[in-house]
N, C-alpha and C. Protein backbone atom coordinates (compact mmCIF):
# COMPACT_ATOMS: atom_id res chain seq x y z
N UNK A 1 -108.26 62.21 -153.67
CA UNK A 1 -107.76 62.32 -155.04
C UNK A 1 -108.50 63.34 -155.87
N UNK A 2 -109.44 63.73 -155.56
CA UNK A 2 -110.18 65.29 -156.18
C UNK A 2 -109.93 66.25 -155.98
N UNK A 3 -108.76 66.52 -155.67
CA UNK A 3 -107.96 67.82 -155.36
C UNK A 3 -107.32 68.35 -156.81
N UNK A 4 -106.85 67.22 -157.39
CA UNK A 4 -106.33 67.29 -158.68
C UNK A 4 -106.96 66.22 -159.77
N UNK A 5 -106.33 66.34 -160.70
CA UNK A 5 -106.47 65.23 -161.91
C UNK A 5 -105.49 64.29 -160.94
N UNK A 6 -105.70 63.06 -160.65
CA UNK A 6 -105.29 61.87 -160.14
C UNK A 6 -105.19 60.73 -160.53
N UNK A 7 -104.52 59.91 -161.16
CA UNK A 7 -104.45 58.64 -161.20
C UNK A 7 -103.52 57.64 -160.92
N UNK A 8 -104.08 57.49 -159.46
CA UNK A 8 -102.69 56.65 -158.86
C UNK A 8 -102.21 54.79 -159.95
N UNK A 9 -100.78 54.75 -159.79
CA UNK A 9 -100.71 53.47 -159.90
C UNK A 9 -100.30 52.50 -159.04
N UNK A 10 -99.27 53.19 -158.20
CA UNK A 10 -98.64 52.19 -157.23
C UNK A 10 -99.26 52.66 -155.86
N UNK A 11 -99.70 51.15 -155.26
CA UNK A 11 -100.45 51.45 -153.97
C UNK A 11 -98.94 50.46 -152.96
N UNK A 12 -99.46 50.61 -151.57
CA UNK A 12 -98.44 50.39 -150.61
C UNK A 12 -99.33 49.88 -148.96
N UNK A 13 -100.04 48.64 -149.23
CA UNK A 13 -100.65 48.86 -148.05
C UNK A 13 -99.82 48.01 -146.91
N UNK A 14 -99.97 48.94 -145.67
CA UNK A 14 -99.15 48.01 -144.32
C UNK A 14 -99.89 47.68 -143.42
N UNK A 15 -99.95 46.20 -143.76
CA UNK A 15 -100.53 45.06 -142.76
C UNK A 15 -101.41 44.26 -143.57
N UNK A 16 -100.83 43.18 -142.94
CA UNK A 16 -101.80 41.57 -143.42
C UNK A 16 -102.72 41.44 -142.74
N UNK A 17 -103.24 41.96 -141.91
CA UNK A 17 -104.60 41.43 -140.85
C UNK A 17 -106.10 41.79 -142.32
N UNK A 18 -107.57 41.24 -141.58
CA UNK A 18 -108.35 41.67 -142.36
C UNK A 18 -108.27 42.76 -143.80
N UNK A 19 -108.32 43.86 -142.11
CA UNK A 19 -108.41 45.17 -143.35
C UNK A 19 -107.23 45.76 -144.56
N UNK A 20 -106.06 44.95 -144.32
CA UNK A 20 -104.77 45.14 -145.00
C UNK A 20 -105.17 44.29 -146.31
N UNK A 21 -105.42 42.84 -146.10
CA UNK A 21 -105.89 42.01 -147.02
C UNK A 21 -106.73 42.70 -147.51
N UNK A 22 -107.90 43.10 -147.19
CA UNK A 22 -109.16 43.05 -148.04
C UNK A 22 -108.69 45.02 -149.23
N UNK A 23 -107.57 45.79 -148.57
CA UNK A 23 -107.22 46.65 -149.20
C UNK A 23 -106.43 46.59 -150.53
N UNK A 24 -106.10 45.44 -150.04
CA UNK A 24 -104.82 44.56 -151.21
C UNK A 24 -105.57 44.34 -152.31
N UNK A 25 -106.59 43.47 -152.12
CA UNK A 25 -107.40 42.88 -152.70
C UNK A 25 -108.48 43.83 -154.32
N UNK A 26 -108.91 44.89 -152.87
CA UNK A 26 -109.62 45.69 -153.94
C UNK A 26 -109.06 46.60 -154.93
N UNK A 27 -107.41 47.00 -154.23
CA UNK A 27 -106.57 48.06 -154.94
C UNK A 27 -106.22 46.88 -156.21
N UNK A 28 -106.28 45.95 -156.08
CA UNK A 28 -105.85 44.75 -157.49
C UNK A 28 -106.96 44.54 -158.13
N UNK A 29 -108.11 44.64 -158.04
CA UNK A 29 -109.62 44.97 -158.77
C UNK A 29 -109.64 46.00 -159.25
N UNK A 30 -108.97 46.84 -158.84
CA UNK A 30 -109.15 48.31 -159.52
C UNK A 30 -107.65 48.59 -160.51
N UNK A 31 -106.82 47.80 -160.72
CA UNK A 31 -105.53 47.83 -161.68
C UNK A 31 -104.45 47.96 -161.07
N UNK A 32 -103.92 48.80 -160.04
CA UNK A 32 -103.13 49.05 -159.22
C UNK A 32 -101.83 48.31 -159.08
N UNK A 33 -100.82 48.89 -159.05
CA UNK A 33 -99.37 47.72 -158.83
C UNK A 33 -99.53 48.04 -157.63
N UNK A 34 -99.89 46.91 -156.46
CA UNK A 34 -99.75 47.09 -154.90
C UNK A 34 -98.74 45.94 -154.62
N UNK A 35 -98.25 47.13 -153.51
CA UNK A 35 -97.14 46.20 -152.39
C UNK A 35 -97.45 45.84 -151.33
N UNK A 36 -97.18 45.23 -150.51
CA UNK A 36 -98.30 44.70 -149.39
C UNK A 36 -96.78 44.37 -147.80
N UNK A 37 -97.39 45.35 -147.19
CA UNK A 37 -95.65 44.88 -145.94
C UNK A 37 -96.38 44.50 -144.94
N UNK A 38 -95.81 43.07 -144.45
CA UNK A 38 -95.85 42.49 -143.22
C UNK A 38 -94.94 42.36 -142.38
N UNK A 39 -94.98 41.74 -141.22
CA UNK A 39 -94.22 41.22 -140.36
C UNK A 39 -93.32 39.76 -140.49
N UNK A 40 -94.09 39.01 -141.13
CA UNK A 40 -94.10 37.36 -141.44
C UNK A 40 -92.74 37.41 -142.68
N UNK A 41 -92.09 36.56 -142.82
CA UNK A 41 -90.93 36.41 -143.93
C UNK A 41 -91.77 35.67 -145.32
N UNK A 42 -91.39 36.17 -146.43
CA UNK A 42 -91.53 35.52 -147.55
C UNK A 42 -92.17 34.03 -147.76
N UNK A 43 -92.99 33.62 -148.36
CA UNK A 43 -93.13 31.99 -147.81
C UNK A 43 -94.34 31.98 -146.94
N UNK A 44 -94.18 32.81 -145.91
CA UNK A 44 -95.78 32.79 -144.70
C UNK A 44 -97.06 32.44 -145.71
N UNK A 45 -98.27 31.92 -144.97
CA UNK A 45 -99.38 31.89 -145.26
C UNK A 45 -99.87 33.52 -145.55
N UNK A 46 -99.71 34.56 -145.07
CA UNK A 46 -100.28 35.70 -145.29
C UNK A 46 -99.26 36.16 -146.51
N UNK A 47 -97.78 36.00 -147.05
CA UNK A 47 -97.20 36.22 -148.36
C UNK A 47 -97.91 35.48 -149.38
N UNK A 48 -98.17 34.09 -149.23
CA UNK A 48 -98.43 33.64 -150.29
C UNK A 48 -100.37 33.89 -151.01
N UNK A 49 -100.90 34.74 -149.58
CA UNK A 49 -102.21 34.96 -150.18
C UNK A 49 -101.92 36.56 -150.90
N UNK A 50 -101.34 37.42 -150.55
CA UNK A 50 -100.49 38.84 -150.93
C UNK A 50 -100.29 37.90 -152.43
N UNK A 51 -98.92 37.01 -152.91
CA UNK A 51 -98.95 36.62 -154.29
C UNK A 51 -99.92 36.13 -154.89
N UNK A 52 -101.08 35.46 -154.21
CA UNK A 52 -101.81 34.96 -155.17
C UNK A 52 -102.93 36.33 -155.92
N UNK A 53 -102.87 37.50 -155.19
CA UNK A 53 -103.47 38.28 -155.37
C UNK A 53 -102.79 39.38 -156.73
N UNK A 54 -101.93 39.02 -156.77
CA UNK A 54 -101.24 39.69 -157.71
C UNK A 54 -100.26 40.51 -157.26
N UNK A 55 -100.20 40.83 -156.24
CA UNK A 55 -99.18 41.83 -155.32
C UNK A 55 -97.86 40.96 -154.98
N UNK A 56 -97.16 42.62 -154.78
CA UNK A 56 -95.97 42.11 -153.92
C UNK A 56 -96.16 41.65 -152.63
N UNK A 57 -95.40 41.15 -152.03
CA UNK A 57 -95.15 40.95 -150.72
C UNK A 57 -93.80 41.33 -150.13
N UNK A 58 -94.05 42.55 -149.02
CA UNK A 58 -92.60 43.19 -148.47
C UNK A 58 -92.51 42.74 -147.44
N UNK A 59 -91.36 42.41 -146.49
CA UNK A 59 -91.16 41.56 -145.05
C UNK A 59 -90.30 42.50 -144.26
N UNK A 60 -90.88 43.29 -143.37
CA UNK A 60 -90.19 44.06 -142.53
C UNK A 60 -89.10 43.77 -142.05
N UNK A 61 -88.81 42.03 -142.00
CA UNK A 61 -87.81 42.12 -141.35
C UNK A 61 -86.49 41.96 -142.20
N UNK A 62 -86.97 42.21 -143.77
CA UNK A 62 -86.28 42.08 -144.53
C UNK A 62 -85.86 43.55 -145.07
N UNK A 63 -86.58 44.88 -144.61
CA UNK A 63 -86.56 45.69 -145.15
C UNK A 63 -87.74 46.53 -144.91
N UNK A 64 -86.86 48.07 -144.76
CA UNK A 64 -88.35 49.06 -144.28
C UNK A 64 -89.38 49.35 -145.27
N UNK A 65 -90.46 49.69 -144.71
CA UNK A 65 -91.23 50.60 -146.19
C UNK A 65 -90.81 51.63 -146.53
N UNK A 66 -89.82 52.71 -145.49
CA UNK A 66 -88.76 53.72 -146.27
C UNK A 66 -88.18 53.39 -147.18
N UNK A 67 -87.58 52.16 -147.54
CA UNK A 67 -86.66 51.48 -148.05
C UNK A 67 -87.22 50.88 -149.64
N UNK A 68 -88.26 50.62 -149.30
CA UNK A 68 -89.09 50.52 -150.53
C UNK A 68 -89.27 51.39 -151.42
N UNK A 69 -89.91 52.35 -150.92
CA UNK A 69 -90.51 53.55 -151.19
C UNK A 69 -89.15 54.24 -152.05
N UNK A 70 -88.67 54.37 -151.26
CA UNK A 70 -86.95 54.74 -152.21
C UNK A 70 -86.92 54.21 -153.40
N UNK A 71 -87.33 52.80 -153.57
CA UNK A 71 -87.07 51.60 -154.63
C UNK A 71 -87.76 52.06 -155.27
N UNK A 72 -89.07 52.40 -154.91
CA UNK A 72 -90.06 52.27 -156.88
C UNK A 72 -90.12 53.99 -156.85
N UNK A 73 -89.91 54.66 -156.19
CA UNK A 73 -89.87 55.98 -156.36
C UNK A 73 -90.89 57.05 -155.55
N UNK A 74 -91.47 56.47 -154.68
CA UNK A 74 -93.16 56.89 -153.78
C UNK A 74 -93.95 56.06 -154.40
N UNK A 75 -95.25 56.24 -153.43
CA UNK A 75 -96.27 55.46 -153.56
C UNK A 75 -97.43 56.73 -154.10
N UNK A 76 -98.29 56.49 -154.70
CA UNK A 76 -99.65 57.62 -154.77
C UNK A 76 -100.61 57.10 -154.12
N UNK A 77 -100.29 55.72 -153.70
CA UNK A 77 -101.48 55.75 -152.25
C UNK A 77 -101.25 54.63 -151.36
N UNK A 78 -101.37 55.25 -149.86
CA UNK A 78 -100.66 54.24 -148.77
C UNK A 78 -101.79 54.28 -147.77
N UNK A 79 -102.17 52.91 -147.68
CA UNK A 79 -103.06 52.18 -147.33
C UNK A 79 -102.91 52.33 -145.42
N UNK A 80 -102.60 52.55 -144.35
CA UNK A 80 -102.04 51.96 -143.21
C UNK A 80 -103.23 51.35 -142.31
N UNK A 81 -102.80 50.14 -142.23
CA UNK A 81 -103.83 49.45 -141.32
C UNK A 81 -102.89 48.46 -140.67
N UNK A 82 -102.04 49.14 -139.83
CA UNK A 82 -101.12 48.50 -138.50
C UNK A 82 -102.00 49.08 -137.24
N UNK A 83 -102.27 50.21 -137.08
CA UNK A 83 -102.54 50.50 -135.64
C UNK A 83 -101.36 51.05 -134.98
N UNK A 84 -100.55 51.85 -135.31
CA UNK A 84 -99.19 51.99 -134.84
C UNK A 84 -98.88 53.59 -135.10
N UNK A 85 -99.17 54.33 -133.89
CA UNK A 85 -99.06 55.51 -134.47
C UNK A 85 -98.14 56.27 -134.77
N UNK A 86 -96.60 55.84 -134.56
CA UNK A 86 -95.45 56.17 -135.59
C UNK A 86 -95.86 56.02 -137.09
N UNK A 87 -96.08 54.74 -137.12
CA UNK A 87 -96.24 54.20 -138.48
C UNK A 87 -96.81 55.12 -139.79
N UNK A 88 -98.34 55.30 -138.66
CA UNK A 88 -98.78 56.73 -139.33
C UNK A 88 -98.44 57.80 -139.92
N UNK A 89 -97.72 58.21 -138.95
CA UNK A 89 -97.17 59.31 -139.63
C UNK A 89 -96.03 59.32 -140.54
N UNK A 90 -95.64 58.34 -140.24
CA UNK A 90 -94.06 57.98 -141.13
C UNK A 90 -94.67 57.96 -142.43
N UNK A 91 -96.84 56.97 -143.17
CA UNK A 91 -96.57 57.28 -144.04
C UNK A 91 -96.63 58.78 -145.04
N UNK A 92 -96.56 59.50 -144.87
CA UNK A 92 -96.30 60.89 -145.23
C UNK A 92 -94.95 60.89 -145.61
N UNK A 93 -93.87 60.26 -145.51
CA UNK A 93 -93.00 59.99 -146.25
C UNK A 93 -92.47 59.21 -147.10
N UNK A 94 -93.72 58.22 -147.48
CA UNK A 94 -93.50 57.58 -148.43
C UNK A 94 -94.23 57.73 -149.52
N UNK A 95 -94.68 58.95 -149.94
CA UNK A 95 -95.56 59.14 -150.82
C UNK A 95 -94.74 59.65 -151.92
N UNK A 96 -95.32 59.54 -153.26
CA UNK A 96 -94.82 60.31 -154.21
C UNK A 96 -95.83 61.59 -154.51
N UNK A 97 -95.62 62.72 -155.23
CA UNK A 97 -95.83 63.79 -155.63
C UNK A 97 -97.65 63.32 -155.60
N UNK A 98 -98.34 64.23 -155.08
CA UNK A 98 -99.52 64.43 -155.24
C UNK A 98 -100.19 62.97 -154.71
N UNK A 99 -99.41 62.38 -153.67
CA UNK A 99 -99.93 60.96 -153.15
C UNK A 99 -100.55 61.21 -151.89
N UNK A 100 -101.83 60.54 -151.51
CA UNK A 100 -102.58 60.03 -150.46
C UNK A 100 -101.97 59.42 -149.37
N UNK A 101 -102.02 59.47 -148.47
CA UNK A 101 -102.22 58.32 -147.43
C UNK A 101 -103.42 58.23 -146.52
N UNK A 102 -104.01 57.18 -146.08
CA UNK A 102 -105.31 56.94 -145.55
C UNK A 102 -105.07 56.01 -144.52
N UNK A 103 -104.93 56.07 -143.47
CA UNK A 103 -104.93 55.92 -141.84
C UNK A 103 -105.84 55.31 -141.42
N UNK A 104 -106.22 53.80 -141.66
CA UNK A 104 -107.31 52.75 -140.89
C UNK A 104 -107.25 52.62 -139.56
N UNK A 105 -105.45 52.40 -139.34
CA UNK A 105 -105.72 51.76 -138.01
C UNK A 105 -106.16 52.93 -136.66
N UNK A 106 -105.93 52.35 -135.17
CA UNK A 106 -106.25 52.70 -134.56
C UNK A 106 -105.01 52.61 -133.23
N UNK A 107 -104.69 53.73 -132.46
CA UNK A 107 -103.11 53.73 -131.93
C UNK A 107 -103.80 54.69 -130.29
N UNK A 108 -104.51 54.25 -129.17
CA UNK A 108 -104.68 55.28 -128.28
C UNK A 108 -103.11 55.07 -127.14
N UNK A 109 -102.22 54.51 -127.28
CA UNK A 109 -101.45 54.12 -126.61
C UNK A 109 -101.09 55.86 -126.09
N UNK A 110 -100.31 56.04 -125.05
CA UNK A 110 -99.59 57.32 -124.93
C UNK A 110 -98.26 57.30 -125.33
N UNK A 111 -98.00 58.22 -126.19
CA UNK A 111 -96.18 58.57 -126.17
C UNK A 111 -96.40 59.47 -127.17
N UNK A 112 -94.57 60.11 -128.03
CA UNK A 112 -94.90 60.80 -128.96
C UNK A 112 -94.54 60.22 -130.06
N UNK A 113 -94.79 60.65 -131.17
CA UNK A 113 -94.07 60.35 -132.43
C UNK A 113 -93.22 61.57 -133.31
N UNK A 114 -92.50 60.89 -133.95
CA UNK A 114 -91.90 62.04 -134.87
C UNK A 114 -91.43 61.92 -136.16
N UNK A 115 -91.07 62.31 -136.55
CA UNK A 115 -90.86 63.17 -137.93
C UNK A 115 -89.81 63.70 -138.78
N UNK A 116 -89.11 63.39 -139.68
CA UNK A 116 -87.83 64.17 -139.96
C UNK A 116 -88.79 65.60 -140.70
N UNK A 117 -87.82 66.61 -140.20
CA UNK A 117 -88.93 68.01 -140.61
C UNK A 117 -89.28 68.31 -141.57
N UNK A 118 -88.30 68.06 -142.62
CA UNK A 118 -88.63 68.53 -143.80
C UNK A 118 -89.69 67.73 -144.84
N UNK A 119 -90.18 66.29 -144.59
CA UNK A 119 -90.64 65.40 -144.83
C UNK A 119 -92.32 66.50 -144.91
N UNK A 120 -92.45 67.31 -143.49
CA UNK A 120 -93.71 67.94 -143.19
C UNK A 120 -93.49 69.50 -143.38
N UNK A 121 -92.83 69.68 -143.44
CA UNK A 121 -91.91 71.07 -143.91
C UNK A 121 -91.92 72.12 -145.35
N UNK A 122 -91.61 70.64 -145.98
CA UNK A 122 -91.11 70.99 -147.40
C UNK A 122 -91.80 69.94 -148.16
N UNK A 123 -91.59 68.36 -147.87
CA UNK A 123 -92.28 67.42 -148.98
C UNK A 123 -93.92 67.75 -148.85
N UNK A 124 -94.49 67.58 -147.66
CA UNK A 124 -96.48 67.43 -148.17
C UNK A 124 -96.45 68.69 -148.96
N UNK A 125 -95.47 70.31 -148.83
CA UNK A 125 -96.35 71.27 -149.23
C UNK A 125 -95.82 71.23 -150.65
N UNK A 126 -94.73 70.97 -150.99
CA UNK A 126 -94.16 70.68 -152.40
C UNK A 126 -94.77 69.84 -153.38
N UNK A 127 -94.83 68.84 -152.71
CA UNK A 127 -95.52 67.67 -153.49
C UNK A 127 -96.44 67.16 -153.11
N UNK A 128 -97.71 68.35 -152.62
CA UNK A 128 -99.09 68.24 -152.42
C UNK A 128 -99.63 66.43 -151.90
N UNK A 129 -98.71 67.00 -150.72
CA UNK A 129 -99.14 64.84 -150.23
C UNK A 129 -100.54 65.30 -149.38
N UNK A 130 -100.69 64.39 -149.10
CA UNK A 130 -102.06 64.23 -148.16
C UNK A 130 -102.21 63.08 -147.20
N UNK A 131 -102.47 63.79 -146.14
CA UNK A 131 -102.84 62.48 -145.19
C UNK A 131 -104.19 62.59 -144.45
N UNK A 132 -105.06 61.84 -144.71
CA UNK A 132 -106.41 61.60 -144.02
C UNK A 132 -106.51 60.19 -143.05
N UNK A 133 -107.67 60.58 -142.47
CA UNK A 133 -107.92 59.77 -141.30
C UNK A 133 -109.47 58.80 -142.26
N UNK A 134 -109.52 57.83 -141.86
CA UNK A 134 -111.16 57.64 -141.75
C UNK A 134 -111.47 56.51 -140.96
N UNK A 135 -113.04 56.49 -140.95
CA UNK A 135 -113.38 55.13 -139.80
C UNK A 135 -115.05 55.35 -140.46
N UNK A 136 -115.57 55.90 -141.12
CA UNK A 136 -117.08 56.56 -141.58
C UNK A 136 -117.24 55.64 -142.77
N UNK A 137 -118.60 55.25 -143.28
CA UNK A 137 -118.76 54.83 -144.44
C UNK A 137 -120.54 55.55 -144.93
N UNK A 138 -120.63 55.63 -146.27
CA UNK A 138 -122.10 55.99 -146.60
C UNK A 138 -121.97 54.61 -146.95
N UNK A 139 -124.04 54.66 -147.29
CA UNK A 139 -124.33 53.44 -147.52
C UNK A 139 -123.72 53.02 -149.24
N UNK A 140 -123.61 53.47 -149.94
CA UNK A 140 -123.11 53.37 -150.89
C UNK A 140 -122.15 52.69 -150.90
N UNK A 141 -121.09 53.22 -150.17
CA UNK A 141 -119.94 52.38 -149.97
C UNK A 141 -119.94 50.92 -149.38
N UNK A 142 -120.91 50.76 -148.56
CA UNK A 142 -121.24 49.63 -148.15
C UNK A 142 -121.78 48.31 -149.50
N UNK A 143 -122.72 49.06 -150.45
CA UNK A 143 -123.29 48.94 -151.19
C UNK A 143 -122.15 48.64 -152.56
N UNK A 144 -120.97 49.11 -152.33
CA UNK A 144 -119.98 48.91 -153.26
C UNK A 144 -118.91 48.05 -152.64
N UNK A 145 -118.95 47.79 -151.37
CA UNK A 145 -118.05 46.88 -150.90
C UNK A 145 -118.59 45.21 -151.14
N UNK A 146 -120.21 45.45 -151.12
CA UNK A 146 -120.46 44.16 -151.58
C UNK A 146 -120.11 43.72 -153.03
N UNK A 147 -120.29 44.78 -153.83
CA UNK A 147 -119.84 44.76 -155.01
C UNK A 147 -118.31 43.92 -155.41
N UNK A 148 -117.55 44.89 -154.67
CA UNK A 148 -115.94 44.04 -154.43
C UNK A 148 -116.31 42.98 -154.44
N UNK A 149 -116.56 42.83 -153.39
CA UNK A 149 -116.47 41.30 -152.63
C UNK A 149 -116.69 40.25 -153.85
N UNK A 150 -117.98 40.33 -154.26
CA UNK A 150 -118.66 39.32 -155.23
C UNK A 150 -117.43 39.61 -156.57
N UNK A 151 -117.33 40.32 -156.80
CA UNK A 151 -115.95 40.28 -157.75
C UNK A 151 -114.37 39.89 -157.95
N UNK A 152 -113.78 39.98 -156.63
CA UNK A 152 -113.07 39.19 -155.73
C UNK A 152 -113.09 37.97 -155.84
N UNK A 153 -114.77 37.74 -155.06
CA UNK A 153 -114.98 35.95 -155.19
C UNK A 153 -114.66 35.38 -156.49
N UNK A 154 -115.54 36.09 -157.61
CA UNK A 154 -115.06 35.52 -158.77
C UNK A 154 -113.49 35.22 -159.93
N UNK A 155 -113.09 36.32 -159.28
CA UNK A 155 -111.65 36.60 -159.26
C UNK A 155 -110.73 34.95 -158.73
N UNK A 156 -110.91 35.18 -157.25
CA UNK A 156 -110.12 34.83 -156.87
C UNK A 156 -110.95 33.75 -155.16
N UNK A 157 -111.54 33.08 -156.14
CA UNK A 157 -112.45 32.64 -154.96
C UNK A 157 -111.72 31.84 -153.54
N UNK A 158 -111.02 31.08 -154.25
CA UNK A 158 -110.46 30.05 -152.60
C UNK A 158 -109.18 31.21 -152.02
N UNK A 159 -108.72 32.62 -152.70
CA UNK A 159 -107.81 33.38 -152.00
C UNK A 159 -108.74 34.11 -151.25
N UNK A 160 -109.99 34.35 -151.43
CA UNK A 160 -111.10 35.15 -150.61
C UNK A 160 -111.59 33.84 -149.32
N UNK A 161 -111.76 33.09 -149.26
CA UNK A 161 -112.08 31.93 -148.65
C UNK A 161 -111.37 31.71 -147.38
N UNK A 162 -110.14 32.20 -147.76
CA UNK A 162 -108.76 32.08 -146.66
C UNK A 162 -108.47 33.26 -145.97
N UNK A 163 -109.40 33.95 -146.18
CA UNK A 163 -109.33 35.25 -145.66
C UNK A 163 -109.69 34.89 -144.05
N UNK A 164 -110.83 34.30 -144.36
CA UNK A 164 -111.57 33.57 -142.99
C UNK A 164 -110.69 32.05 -142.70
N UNK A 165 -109.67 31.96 -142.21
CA UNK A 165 -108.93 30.44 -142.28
C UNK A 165 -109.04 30.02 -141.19
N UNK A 166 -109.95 30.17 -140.21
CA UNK A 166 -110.26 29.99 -138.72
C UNK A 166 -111.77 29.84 -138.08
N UNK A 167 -112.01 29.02 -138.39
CA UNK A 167 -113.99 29.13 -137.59
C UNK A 167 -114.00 28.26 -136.26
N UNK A 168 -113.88 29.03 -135.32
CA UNK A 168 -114.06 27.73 -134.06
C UNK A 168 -114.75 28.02 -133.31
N UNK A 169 -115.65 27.12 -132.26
CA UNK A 169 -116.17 26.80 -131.55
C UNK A 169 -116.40 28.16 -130.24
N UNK A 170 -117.05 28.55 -129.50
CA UNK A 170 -116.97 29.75 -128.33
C UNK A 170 -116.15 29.14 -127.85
N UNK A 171 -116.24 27.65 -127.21
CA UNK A 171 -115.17 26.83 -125.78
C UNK A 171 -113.84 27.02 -126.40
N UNK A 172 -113.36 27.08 -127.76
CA UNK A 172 -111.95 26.98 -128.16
C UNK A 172 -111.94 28.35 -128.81
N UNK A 173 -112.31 29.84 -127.63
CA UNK A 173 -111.67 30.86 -128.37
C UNK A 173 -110.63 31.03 -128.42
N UNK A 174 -109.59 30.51 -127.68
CA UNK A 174 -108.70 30.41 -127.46
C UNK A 174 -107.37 30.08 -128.92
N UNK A 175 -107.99 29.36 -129.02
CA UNK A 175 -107.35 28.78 -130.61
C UNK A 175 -107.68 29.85 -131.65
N UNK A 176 -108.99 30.60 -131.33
CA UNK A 176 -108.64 31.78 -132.33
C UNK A 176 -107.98 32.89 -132.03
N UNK A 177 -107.80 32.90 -130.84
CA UNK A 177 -107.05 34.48 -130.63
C UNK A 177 -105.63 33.83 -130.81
N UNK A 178 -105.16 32.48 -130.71
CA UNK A 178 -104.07 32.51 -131.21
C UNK A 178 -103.58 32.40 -132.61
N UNK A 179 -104.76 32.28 -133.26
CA UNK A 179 -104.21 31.63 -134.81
C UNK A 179 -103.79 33.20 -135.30
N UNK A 180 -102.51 32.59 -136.56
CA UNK A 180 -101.77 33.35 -136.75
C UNK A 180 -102.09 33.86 -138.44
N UNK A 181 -103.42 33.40 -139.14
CA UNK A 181 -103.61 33.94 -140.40
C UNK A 181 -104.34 35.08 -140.40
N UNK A 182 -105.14 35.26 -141.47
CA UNK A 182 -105.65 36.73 -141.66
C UNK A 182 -106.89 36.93 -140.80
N UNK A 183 -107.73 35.62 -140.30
CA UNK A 183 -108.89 36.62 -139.51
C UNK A 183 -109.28 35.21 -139.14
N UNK A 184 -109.67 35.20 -137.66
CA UNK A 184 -110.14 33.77 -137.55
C UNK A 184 -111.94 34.14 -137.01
N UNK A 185 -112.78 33.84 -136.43
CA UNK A 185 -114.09 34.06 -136.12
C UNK A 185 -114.47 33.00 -135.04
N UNK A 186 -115.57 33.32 -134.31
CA UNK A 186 -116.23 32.05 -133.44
C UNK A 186 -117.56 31.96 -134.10
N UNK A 187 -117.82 30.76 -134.07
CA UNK A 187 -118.98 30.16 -135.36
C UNK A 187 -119.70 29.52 -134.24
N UNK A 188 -120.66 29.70 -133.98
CA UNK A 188 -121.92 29.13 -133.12
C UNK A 188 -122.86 28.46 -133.61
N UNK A 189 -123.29 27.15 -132.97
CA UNK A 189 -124.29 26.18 -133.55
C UNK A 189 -123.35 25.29 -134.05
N UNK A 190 -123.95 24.83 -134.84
CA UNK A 190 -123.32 23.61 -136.20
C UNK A 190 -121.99 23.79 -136.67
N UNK A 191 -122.41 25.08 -136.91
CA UNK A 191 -120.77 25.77 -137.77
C UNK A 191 -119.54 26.04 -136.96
N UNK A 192 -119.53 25.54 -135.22
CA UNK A 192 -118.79 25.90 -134.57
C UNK A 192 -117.61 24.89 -134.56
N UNK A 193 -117.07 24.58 -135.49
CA UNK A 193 -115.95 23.82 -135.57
C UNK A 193 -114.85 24.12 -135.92
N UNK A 194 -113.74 23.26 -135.69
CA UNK A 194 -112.15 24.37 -136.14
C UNK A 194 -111.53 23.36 -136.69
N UNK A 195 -112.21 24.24 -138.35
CA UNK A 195 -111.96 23.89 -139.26
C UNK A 195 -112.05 25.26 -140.12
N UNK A 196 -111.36 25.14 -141.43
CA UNK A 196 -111.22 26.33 -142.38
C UNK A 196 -112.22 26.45 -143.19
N UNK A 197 -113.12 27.45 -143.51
CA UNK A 197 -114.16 27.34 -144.46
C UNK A 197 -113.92 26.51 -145.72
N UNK A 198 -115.22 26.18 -146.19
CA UNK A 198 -114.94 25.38 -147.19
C UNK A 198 -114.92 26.01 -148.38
N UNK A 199 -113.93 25.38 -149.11
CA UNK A 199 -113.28 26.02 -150.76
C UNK A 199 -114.76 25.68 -151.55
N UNK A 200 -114.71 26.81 -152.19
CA UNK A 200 -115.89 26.92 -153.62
C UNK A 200 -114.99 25.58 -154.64
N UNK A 201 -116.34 25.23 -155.28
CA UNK A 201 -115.64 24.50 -155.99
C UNK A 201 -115.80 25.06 -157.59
């Protein structure tokens, strides 16, 4: 966003896992109208933590993020943390004028992807889009993610809580690689039980 005078409003992040949530989260700490697209229909445990956050919640199978994007007019910043390397590139077309996109996930699969041309042609150079990669952090940022966090908590403590809705045991990893919310963990010792962290009171 230091390329120009910037001030995004509408963010667009895709995917409910961890890093989708916790993007949701901070783009709504920082003012942002964010939309948030999953897989899961309206109603899911991962929509209703997306509403409690202040965001929308979009349901793929209700509708594309092309389709969106059409709706509010582009995004000025698109979050992607699917892992899907179509996806990627597709977002470059959902940006509005002088909009970001930032590429979390991770896609080594083989094949190709593509592109309608003018999208890379004519829209990034017209309307100065941008697409970056990252996976790097300074300590600062680290140092400001704790920051989030503790602000978040206070925010929105038992929607931060559920982030983690899975603590089980090593013998029952099993039950976490199947659970279907935002991030489950294996908890060793005492804490190895499967059960959901406990709500702040």
């Amino acid at each position: 966003g230091g390329r120009q005078p910037w001030r995004p409003a509408r963010a667009l992040v895709l995917g409910t896992g961890a890093i989708g949530m916790l993007a949701t989260c901070f783009l709504r700490l920082e003012g942002l109208e964010v939309w948030t697209v999953g897989r899961g229909l309206p109603g899911s445990p991962k929509a209703a933590l997306v509403d409690a956050l202040g965001a929308r919640y979009s349901s793929t199978v209700q509708g594309s993020a092309a389709a969106l994007a059409v709706d509010v007019g582009g995004f000025d910043l698109v979050v992607e943390a699917v892992g899907d390397a179509q996806v990627m590139l597709d977002t470059l077309s959902l940006l509005a004028r002088n909009g970001v996109a930032c590429l979390l996930g991770i896609d080594g699969r083989p094949g190709r992807v593509s592109l309608d041309g003018p999208v890379i042609g004519v829209d990034a150079i017209l309307q100065n889009r941008a697409l970056i990669g990252s996976v790097n952090a300074n300590r600062v940022d680290w140092v400001e993610g704790v920051e989030l966090l503790t602000r978040a908590r206070e925010r929105w403590p038992e929607v931060l809580d559920a982030f983690v809705g899975l603590r089980a045991a090593p013998e029952d990893f099993a039950s976490a690689f199947a659970f279907a919310g935002v991030k489950a963990t294996l908890a060793f010792g005492d804490a190895g039980a499967l059960t959901p962290p406990a709500r702040s009171t």
